[in-house]
Structure formats: structure tokens, C-alpha cells
Protein backbone atom coordinates (compact mmCIF):
# COMPACT_ATOMS: atom_id res chain seq x y z
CA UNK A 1 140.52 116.20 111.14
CA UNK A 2 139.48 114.34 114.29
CA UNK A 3 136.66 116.38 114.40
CA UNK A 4 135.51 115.96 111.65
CA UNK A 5 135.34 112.43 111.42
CA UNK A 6 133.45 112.46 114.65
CA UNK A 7 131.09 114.71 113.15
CA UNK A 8 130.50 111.92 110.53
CA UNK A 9 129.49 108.97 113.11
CA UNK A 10 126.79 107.76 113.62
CA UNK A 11 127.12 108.16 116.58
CA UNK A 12 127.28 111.70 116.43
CA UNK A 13 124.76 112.31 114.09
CA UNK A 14 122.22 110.75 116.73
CA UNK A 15 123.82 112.77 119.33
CA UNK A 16 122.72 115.97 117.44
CA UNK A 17 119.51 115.01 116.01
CA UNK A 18 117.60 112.91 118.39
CA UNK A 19 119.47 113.21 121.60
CA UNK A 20 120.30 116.80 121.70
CA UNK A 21 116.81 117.66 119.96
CA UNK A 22 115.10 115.70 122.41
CA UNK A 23 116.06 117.15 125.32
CA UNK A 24 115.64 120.31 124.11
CA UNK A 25 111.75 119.37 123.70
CA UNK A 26 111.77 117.96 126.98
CA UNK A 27 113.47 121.31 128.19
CA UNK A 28 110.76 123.65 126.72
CA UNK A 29 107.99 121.16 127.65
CA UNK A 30 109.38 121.08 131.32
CA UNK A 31 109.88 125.28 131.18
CA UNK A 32 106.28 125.53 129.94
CA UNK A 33 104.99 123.00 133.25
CA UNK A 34 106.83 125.30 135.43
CA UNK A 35 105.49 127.77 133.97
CA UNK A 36 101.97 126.90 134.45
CA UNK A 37 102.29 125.66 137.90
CA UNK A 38 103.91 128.91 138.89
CA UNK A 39 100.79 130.91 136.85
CA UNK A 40 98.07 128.00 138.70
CA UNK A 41 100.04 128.80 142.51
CA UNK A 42 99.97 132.58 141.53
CA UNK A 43 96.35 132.55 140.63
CA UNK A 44 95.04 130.67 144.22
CA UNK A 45 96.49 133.40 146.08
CA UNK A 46 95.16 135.84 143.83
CA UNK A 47 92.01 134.72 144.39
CA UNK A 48 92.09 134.21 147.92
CA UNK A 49 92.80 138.10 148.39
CA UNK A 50 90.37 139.03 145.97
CA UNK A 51 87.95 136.54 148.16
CA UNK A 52 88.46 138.88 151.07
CA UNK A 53 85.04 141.13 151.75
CA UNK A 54 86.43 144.50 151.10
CA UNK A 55 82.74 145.93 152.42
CA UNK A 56 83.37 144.71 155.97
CA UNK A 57 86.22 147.24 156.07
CA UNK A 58 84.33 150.06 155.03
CA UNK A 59 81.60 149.53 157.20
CA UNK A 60 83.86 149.30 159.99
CA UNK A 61 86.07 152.36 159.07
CA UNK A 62 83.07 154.50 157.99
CA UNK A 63 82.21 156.00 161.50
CA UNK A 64 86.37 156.80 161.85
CA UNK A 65 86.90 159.09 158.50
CA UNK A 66 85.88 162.40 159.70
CA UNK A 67 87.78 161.65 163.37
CA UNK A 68 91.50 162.61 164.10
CA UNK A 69 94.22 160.49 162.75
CA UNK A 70 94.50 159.30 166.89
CA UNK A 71 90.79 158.11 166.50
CA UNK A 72 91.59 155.90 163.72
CA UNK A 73 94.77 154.39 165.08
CA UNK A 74 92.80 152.99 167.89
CA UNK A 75 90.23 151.94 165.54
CA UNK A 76 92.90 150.22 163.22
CA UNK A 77 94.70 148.39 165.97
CA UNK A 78 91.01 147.19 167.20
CA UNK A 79 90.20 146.04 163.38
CA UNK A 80 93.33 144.09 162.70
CA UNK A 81 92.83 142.22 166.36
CA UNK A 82 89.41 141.03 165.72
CA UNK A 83 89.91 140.36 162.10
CA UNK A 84 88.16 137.04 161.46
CA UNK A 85 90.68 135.31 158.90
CA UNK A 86 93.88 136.23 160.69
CA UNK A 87 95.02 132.77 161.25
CA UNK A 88 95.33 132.59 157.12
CA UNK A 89 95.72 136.45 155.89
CA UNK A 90 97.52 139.07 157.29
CA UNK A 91 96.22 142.96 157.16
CA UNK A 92 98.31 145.87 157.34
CA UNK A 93 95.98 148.88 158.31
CA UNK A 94 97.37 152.37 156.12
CA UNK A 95 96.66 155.50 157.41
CA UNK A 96 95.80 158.35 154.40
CA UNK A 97 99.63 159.31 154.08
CA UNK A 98 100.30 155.81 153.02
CA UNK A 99 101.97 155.21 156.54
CA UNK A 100 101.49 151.46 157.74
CA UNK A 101 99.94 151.48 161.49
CA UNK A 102 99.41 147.88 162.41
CA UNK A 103 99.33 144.51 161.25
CA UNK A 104 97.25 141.67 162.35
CA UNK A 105 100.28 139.25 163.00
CA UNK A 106 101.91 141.90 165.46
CA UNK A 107 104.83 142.43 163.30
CA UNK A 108 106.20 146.42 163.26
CA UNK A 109 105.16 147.66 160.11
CA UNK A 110 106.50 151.46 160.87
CA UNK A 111 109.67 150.80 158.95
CA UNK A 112 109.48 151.34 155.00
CA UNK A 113 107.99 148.26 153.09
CA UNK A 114 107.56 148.27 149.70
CA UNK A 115 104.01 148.62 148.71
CA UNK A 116 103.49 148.37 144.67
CA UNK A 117 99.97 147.28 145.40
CA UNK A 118 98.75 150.41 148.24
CA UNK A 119 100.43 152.87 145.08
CA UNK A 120 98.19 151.04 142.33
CA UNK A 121 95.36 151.04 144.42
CA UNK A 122 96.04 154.75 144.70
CA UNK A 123 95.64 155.43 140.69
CA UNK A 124 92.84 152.88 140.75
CA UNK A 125 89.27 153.66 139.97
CA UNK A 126 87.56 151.09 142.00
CA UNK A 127 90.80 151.45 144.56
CA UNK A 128 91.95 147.98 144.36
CA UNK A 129 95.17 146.48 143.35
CA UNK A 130 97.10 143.02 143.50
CA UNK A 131 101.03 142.92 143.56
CA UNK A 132 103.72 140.92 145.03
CA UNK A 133 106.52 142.48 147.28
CA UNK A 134 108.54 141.89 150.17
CA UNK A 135 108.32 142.93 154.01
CA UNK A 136 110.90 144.84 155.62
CA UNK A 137 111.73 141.48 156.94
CA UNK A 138 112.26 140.61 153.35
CA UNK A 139 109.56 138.18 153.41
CA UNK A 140 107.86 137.28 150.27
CA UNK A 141 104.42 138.12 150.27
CA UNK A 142 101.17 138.74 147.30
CA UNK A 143 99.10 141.38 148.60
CA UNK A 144 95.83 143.78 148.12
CA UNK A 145 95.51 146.65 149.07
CA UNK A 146 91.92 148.47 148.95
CA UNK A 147 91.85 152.51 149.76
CA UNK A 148 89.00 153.24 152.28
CA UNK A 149 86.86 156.50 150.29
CA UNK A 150 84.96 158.91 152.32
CA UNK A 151 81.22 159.62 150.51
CA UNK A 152 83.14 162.85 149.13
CA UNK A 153 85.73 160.37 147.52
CA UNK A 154 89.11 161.54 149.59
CA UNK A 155 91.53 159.10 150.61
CA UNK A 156 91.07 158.34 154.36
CA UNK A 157 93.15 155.32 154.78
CA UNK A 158 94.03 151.63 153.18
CA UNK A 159 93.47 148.51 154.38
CA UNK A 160 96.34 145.69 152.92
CA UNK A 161 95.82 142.17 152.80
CA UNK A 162 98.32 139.62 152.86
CA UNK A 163 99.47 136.17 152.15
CA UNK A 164 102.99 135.04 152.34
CA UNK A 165 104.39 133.59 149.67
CA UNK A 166 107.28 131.80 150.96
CA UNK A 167 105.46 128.07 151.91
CA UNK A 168 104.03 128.87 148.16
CA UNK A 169 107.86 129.14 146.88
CA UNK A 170 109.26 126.34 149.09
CA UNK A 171 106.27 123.99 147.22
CA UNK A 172 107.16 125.77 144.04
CA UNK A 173 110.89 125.17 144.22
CA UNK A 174 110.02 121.52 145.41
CA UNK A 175 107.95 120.88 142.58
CA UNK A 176 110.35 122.89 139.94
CA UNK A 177 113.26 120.71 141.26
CA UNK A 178 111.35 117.69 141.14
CA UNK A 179 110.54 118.19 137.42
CA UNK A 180 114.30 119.38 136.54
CA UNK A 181 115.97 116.40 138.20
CA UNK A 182 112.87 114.02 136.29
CA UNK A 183 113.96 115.53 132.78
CA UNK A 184 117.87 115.04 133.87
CA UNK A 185 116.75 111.40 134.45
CA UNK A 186 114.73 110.88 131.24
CA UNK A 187 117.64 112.55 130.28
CA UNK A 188 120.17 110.03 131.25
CA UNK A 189 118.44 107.08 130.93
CA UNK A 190 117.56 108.15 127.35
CA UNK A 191 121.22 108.78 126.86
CA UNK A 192 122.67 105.29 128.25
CA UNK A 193 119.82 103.30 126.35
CA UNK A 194 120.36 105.36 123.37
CA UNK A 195 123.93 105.06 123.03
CA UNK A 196 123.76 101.17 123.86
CA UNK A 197 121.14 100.76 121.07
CA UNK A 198 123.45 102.73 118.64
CA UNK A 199 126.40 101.10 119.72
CA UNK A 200 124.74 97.43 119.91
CA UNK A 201 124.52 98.98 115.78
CA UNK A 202 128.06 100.86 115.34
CA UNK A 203 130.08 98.32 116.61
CA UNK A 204 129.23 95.28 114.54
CA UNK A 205 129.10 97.14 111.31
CA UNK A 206 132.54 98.34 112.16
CA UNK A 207 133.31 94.97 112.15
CA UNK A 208 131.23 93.89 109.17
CA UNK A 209 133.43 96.98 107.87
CA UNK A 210 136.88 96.15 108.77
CA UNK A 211 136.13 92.41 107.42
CA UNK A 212 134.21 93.43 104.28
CA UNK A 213 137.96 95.73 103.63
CA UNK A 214 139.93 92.20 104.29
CA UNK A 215 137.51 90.61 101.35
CA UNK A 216 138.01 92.81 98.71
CA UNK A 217 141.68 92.63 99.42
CA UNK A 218 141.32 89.04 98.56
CA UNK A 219 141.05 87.23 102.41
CA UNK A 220 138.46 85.18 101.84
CA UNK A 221 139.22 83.56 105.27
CA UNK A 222 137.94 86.71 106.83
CA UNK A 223 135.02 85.73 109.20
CA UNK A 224 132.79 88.08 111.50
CA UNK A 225 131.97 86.89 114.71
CA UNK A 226 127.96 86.98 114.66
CA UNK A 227 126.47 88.14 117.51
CA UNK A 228 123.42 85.87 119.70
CA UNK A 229 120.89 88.03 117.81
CA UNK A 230 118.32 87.12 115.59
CA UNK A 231 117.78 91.00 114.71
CA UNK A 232 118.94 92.25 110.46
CA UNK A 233 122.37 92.82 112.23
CA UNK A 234 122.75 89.23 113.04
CA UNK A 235 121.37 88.41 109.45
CA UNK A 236 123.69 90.67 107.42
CA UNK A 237 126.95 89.17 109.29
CA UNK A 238 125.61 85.79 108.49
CA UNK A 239 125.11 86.81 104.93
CA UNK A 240 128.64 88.30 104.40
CA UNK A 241 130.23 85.19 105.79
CA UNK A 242 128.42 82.74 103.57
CA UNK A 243 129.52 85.68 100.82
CA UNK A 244 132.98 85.58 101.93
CA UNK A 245 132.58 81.77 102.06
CA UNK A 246 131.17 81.62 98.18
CA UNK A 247 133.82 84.07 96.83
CA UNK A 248 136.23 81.99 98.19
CA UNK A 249 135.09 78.80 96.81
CA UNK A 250 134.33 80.64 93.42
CA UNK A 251 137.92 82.05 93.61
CA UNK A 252 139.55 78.24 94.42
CA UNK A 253 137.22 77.05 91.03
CA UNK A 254 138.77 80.24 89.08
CA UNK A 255 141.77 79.12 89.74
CA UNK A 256 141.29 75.41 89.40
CA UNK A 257 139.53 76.32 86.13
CA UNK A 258 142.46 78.48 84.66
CA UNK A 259 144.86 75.82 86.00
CA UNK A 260 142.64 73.37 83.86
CA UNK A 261 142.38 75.45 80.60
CA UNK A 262 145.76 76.11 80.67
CA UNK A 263 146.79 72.32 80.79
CA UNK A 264 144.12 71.41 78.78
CA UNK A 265 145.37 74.20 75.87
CA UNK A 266 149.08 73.15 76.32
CA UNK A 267 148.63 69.43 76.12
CA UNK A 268 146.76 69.60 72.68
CA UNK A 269 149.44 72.75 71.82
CA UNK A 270 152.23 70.50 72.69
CA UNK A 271 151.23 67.91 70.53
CA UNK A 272 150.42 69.55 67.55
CA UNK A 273 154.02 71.74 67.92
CA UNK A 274 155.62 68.02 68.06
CA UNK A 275 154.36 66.49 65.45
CA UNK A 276 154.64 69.64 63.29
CA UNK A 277 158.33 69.77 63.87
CA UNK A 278 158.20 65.51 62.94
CA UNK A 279 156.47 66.08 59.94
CA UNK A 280 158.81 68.44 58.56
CA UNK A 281 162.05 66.66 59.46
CA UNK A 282 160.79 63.00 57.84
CA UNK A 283 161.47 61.92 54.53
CA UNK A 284 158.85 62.53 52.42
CA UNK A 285 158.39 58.74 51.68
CA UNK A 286 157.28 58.07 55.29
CA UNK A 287 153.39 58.19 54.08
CA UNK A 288 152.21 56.52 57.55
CA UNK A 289 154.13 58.72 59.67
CA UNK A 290 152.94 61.50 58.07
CA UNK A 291 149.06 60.13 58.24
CA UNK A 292 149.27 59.35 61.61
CA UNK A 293 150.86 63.09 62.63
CA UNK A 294 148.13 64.69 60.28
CA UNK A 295 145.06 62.74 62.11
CA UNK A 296 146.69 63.67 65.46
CA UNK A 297 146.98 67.61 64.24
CA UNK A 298 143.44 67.37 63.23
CA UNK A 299 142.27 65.69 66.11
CA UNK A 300 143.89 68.07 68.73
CA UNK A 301 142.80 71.31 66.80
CA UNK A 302 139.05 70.45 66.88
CA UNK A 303 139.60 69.43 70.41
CA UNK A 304 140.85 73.26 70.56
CA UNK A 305 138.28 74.58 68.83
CA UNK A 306 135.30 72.82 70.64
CA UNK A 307 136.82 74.24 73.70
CA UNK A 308 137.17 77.51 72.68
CA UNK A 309 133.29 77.69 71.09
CA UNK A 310 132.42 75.89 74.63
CA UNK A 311 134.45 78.82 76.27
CA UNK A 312 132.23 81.52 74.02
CA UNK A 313 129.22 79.88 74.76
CA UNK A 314 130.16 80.18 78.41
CA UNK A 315 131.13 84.25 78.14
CA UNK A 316 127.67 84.56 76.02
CA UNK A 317 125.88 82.56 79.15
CA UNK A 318 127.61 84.65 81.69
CA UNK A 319 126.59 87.97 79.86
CA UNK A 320 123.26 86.79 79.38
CA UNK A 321 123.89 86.99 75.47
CA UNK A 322 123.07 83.14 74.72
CA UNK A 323 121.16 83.42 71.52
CA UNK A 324 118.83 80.60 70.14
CA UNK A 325 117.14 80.22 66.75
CA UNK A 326 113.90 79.07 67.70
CA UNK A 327 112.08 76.56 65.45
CA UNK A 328 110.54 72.94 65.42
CA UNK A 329 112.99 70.28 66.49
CA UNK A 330 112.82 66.94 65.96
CA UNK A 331 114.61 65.29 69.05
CA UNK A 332 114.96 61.58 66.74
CA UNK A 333 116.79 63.60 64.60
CA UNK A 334 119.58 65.30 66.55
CA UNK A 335 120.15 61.66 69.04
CA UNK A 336 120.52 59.95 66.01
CA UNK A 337 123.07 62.60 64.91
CA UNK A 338 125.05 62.75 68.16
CA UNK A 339 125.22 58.90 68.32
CA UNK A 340 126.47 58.61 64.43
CA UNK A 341 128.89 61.49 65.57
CA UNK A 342 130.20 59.27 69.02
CA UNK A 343 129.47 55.62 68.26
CA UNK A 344 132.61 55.41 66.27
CA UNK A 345 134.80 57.11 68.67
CA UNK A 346 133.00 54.59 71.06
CA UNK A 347 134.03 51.85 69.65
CA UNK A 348 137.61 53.20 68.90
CA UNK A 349 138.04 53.22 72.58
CA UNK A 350 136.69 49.54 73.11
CA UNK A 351 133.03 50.92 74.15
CA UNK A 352 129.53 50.35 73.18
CA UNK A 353 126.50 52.82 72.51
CA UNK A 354 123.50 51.68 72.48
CA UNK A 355 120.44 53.70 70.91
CA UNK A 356 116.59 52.83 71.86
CA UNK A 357 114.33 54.23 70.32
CA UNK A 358 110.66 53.79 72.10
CA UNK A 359 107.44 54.25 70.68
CA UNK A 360 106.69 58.02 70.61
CA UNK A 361 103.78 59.77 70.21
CA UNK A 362 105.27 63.08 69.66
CA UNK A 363 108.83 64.04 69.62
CA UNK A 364 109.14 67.52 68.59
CA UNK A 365 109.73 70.22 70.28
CA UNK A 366 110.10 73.96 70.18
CA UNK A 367 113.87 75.21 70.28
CA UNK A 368 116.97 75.96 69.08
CA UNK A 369 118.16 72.31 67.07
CA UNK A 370 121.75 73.63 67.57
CA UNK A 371 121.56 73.84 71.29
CA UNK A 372 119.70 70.98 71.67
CA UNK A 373 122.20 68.90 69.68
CA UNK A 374 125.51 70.78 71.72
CA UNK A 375 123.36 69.45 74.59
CA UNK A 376 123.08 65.95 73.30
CA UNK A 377 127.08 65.74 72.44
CA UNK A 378 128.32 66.98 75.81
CA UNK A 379 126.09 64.41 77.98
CA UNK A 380 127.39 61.73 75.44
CA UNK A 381 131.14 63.51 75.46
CA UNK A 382 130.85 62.60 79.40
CA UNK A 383 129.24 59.12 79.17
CA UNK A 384 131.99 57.91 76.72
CA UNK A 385 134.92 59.82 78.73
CA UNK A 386 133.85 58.55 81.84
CA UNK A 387 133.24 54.88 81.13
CA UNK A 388 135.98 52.50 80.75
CA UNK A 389 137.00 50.22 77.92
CA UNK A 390 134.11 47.22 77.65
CA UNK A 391 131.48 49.43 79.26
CA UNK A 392 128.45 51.20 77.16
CA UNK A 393 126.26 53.75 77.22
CA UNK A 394 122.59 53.21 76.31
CA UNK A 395 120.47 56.08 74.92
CA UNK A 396 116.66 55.97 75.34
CA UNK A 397 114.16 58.42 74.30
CA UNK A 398 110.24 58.08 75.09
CA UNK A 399 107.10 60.11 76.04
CA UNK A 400 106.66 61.31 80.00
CA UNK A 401 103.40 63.33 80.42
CA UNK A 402 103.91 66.50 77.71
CA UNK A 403 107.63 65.82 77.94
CA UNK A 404 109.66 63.84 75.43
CA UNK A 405 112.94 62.18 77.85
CA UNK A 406 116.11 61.84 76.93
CA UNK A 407 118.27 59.59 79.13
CA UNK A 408 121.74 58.54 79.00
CA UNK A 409 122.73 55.80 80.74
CA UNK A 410 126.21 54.13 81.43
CA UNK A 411 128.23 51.73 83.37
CA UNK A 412 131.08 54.19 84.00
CA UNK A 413 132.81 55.32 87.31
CA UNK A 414 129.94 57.22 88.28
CA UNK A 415 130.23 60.32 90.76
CA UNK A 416 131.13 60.56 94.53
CA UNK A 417 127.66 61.75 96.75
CA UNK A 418 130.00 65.10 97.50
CA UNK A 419 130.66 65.93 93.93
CA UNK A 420 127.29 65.29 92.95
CA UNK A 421 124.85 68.00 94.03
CA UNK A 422 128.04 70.37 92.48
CA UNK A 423 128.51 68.86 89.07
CA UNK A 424 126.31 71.48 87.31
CA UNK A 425 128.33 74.26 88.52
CA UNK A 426 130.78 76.31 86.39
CA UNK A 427 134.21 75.74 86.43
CA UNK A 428 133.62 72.32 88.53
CA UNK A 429 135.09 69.05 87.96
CA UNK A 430 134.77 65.62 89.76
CA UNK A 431 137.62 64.20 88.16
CA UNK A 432 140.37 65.81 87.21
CA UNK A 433 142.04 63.30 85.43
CA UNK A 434 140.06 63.85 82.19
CA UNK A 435 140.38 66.66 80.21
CA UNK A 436 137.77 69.35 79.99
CA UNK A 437 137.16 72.91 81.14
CA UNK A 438 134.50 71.94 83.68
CA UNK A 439 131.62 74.03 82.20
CA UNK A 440 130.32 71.84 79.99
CA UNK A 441 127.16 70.97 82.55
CA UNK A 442 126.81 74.27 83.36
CA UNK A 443 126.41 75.00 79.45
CA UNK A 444 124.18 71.89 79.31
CA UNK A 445 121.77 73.33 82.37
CA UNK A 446 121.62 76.72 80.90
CA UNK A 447 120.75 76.00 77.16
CA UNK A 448 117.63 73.06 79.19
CA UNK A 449 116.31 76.09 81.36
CA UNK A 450 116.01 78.39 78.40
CA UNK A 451 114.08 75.38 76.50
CA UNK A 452 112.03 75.38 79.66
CA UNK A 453 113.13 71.76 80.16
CA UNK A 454 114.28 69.79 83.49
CA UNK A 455 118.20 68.17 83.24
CA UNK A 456 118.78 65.63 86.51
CA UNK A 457 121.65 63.79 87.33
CA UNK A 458 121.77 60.47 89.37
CA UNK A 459 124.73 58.63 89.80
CA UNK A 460 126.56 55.85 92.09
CA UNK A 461 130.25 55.78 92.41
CA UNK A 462 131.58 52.65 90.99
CA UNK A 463 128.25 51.78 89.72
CA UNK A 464 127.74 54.21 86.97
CA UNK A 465 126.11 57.52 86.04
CA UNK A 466 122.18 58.29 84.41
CA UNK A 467 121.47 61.56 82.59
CA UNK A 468 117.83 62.98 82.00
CA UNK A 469 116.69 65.24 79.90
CA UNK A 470 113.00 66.31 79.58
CA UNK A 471 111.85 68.80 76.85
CA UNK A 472 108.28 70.16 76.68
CA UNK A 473 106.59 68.19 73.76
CA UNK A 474 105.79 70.55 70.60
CA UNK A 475 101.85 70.21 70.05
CA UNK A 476 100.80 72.18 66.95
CA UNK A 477 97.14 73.70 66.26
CA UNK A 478 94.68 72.32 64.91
């Protein structure tokens, strides 16, 4: 099990396909260096032996092939003495039995060496040959060896040149262990960088991880500790904090806003269960009694019922199901019918609305006259529920540019400079000390964006509260 959750890191993976693959290039690129190094080495000495002037020996050794063997000992010891390059190659004279007689650097060559080169020589038709071997000293050495022909063509002797190969190999091993300990180092310092870069990665999303785990459990508290970067990781632990930080404040306005429904149902619930029970346990006689318990029925089931068609409107905004019947609209029309609708529940309440009604060039526009009219009786539901007994609300309506403006102005409690930029928001309220569900400006925005029309809000606490809203002006044509 362990291992195979280590084989599902990250970590791992870029262990086996960049570290491990990398190094393996580096391996084969370093082995292939060697290599030529080794093959560039081999080939100097090569060609310093084939450099040697083969002609000078047989010139020298062509008065000794039809002497005695003694003769051309003498003759081979003399030859190797006075051999011009000594100082840098070292010759082996070979008598015709393949025996070695002398060498230049004084060394006894009488014991058995191995000679690859004097035997290929031997089978070769221009009787030369190149091979490496090793002294009886066990020296490492590249030599040539080039048989000395009489004019019949009979073998009368060799004459080997050599170059030791063990400075070469020393420089070779030098060089090969410079390059190994190089690719270890790229190696290693690949590694450590690597692995912090990965881990500078691993680590915080473990953490972004383990906190994301504590959200959907329902901690909204959870925080991550952002890192001093300004890098993606930095930005994504910034983004699931202000995530964590909006769930939680949607979650508190969930709550608040099921709190709120709940009270809001019960209270009208409560009242029409009471007076229901009054109604059927008075005398039949008791006409105002009765009246009175009927209006209040009445009155608290419409209250129900606008909150439950503001609720659907809400689940239709949400799903993106809002439907509008699209048409001309006449915005005198539907004020003058939301004002007839609240001016007497105004003025039950001890409060004034006041309509004005501006010179207008132009006040239709194209939309949805439901909507627009919903619109209209919320921002006037607020205006009256907010403002107390002697205040009033004046409505205004006049031209602005290709917009016709709606604005509702009143003398009420107006709204704090905290609740304010918030008050469009679902599920919000400012005061929740009057009834309502909280969505009824967030119904209100919705239906004004989807009339492509602008809805502001400006208020002063204690001072009162003005509404706008702006419509694009209907211009028919010609």
C-alpha cells in the first residue's frame, strides 16, 4: 500500500520521468564523450606510429638479409642505438623467428611479450600492422610492427615501434573521472534544486488539500497560511481563502435567511391559526369581530403568498429560468398602478406618497410590464416599511439622456455605510426588525439587468434612503 501511494506523488512521478530520465541522457551523452576522447587519444598514437619512415629501416637492414643471424644482431643493436626518435618511440628489433633482440630504451626484450601486431604484420600484404599489448613488464603500450622483405619476399626480420600508453591512460582516466564526477554533480545539484522546486509545489497544495477537506466538511474558519510568493501558488491559496471566506458568509446569510423565512411564515401562520380558532368559537352575532378576523386572514395570506411568488421568482433567478414577456411598456402606467396599490396602505400607517410626474418626452420602454411593475412595488414595499409614521415618500419620473428615471425618495431611517454596498445581495437584510425574506433587492437588480437598465441606491442613516431606476427609453421606427 505504501508503495503505492508513493508511486502516485508527485514527487515520484518527477523522480521517474525527469530525474531518472535525465540522468540517464546525461549518462549516455557522458559514455558517448568518453567514448570519443578514448577513439581521438587512440587515433594520435596511431598516427604517430604510422608517421614513422618505415623505408629508413629497410635501407638500413638491406645490406644485413643475406648475412648470419650474428651479423644482424650487431646490426640491430647498432639501429636501435642511433635511432633518431628514441627519446619519443621505442623500437624493438625482431629477428625472422619472431624472437625480440633489442630495444631502443635498453629494456630485455628476450622474455615472451605479447606481440598481436609482429603476428598481423606477418599475414599482412604490405607487412604492416597496428595493435595494442602489453610488455613483459606489463606495460601498456600501441605498437607497429613492419616485417623487413628480402627482394625474393622472405621474412628476414621485424622492426616494432612503440609508444606507451600508460601517460595516455593516466590523462584518459583523468579526463573520464573528471566527466563522471561533473555528471554526478549536475546530477546532484539537479536533484536538490529539483526536489526543492517540487516541494516549494507539493507542500502547499498539501496544505491547500488538507484545508480544502476542512471546507467541505463545513469549517469555514479554515485558513491557509499563504506563502511570500507572488507565483499561481501564492494566488490559488489566496483565492481559496477569500472562497472559504465567501462560503462562510453565504452560509451565515443561509442561515439568517431560513431563520427569517421561518419567522416570517410562522408569524403570519400564527395569526391566521388564532383568529381561525376566534372566529369559530364567537357568536355568530359578533359581525365586527368577525370582520376584523376576516381582514386580518386575508391580509396575512397575501402576505404569504407574495412571499412565496417572491421565493419562486428567486429559485427561477437562481436557475437562470426568469422568464419575461417582452412588449411595449408604458412606465406612467405601472407607477401610477403601484402608487394606487400603496398610497392607501400609506396613509393607513400615518404616511404620505407623493407622485410627480415631469414632463416626458418618451416614457416607454421595451420589457416585461409585469416585472417592471414587481420592481416598482418592492422599492415602494421598502420606502413605506422603512419610513416612520409622518414621513413620505416622493415618486418622480423624468427623461435622463435615452433613459426614462424612476426615483423613490423618502425620509425614512435610511441605511448604515456597512450595510449599504450589501443591500442588493440575496438573503441580506439591514434591519431585521421588519419582516421580509431579504431578496427582494436582489429580485429587483436581476429583473433591471435583464431590462438592460441601471438600479442605484444612496442612502444616509437617519436621514433617509433614494432609489433609482433607469430604463432604456423605447424609440420606435419611423
Amino acid at each position: 500500500m505504501a508503495v503505492s501511494i508513493i508511486k502516485k506523488t508527485i514527487k515520484a512521478r518527477w523522480l521517474r520521468n525527469i530525474f531518472f530520465v535525465t540522468v540517464l541522457i546525461l549518462t549516455i551523452v557522458s559514455g558517448i564523450l568518453m567514448y570519443s576522447i578514448y577513439l581521438r587519444y587512440n587515433h594520435a598514437a596511431e598516427m604517430t606510429l604510422k608517421s614513422c619512415d618505415t623505408n629508413v629501416a629497410d635501407t638500413y637492414f638491406g645490406y644485413y638479409y643475406a648475412l648470419d643471424s650474428k651479423d644482424f644482431s650487431e646490426a640491430a643493436v647498432n639501429f636501435a642505438e642511433n635511432y633518431e626518435y628514441r627519446d619519443k618511440i621505442e623500437i624493438w628489433v625482431i629477428d625472422k623467428n619472431g624472437n625480440p633482440l633489442v630495444s631502443s630504451g635498453g629494456y630485455d626484450v628476450s622474455e615472451f611479450a605479447d606481440m598481436p601486431d609482429y603476428y598481423g604484420a606477418l599475414n599482412s600484404e604490405n607487412g604492416i600492422s597496428i595493435g595494442k599489448s602489453r610488455t613483459a613488464w606489463h606495460e601498456p603500450v600501441m605498437a607497429m610492427s613492419y616485417i623487413l622483405r628480402n627482394s625474393s619476399g622472405e621474412n628476414c626480420g621485424a622492426v616494432r615501434y612503440l609508444i606507451s600508453l600508460k601517460e595516455v591512460n593516466r590523462q584518459l582516466y583523468l579526463i573520464f573521472a573528471a566527466i563522471v564526477f561533473g555528471v554526478f554533480l549536475i546530477s546532484l545539484l539537479m536533484f536538490n534544486s529539483g526536489y526543492y522546486f517540487v516541494s516549494s509545489i507539493v507542500n502547499p497544495v498539501k496544505v491547500v488539500n488538507q484545508t480544502a477537506k476542512k471546507i467541505a466538511k463545513g469549517d469555514f474558519s479554515a485558513r491557509i497560511s499563504i506563502p511570500h510568493t507572488d507565483d499561481e501558488i501564492g494566488e490559488l491559496c489566496e483565492t481559496i481563502n477569500n472562497m472559504a471566506e465567501q462560503i462562510g458568509e453565504i452560509d451565515n446569510m443561509k442561515n439568517s435567511f431560513i431563520s427569517t423565512v421561518s419567522h416570517e411564515i410562522r408569524t403570519p401562520l400564527t395569526a391566521i391559526k388564532g383568529w381561525s380558532e376566534t372566529l369559530s368559537s364567537i357568536a355568530e352575532s359578533d359581525d365586527e369581530v368577525m370582520k376584523k378576523g376576516l381582514e386580518i386572514i386575508t391580509s396575512e395570506t397575501t402576505r404569504l403568498a407574495g412571499m412565496v411568488e417572491e421565493l419562486l421568482d428567486f429559485s427561477r433567478m437562481q436557475s437562470g429560468k426568469l422568464q419575461m414577456k417582452v412588449g411595449t411598456v408604458d412606465i406612467i402606467a405601472e407607477i401610477q398602478q403601484a402608487f394606487l396599490m400603496y398610497r392607501p396602505k400609506a396613509e393607513s400607517e400615518g404616511k404620505k406618497v407623493i407622485l410627480n410626474l415631469c414632463e416626458t418626452e418618451n416614457s416607454f420602454v421595451l420589457g416585461d410590464s409585469d416585472r417592471i411593475c414587481q420592481v416598482f412595488i418592492n422599492i415602494l414595499d421598502n420606502s413605506v416599511k422603512y419610513t416612520e409614521r409622518g414621513g413620505k415618500i416622493i415618486i418622480s419620473v423624468e427623461n435622463s439622456e435615452n433613459y426614462v428615471k424612476i426615483s423613490f425618495s423618502d425620509n425614512g431611517c435610511g441605511i448604515s455605510k456597512n450595510d449599504l454596498p450589501h443591500v442588493k445581495e440575496k438573503f441580506y437584510k439591514a434591519n431585521n426588525e421588519k419582516h421580509g425574506t431579504g431578496i427582494g433587492l436582489a429580485v429587483v437588480d436581476e429583473i433591471i439587468k435583464l431590462h438592460n437598465g441601471i438600479f442605484k441606491i444612496e442612502s444616509t442613516q437617519g436621514a433617509g434612503t433614494k432609489v433609482e431606476v433607469m430604463l432604456p427609453v423605447y424609440k420606435k421606427e419611423d
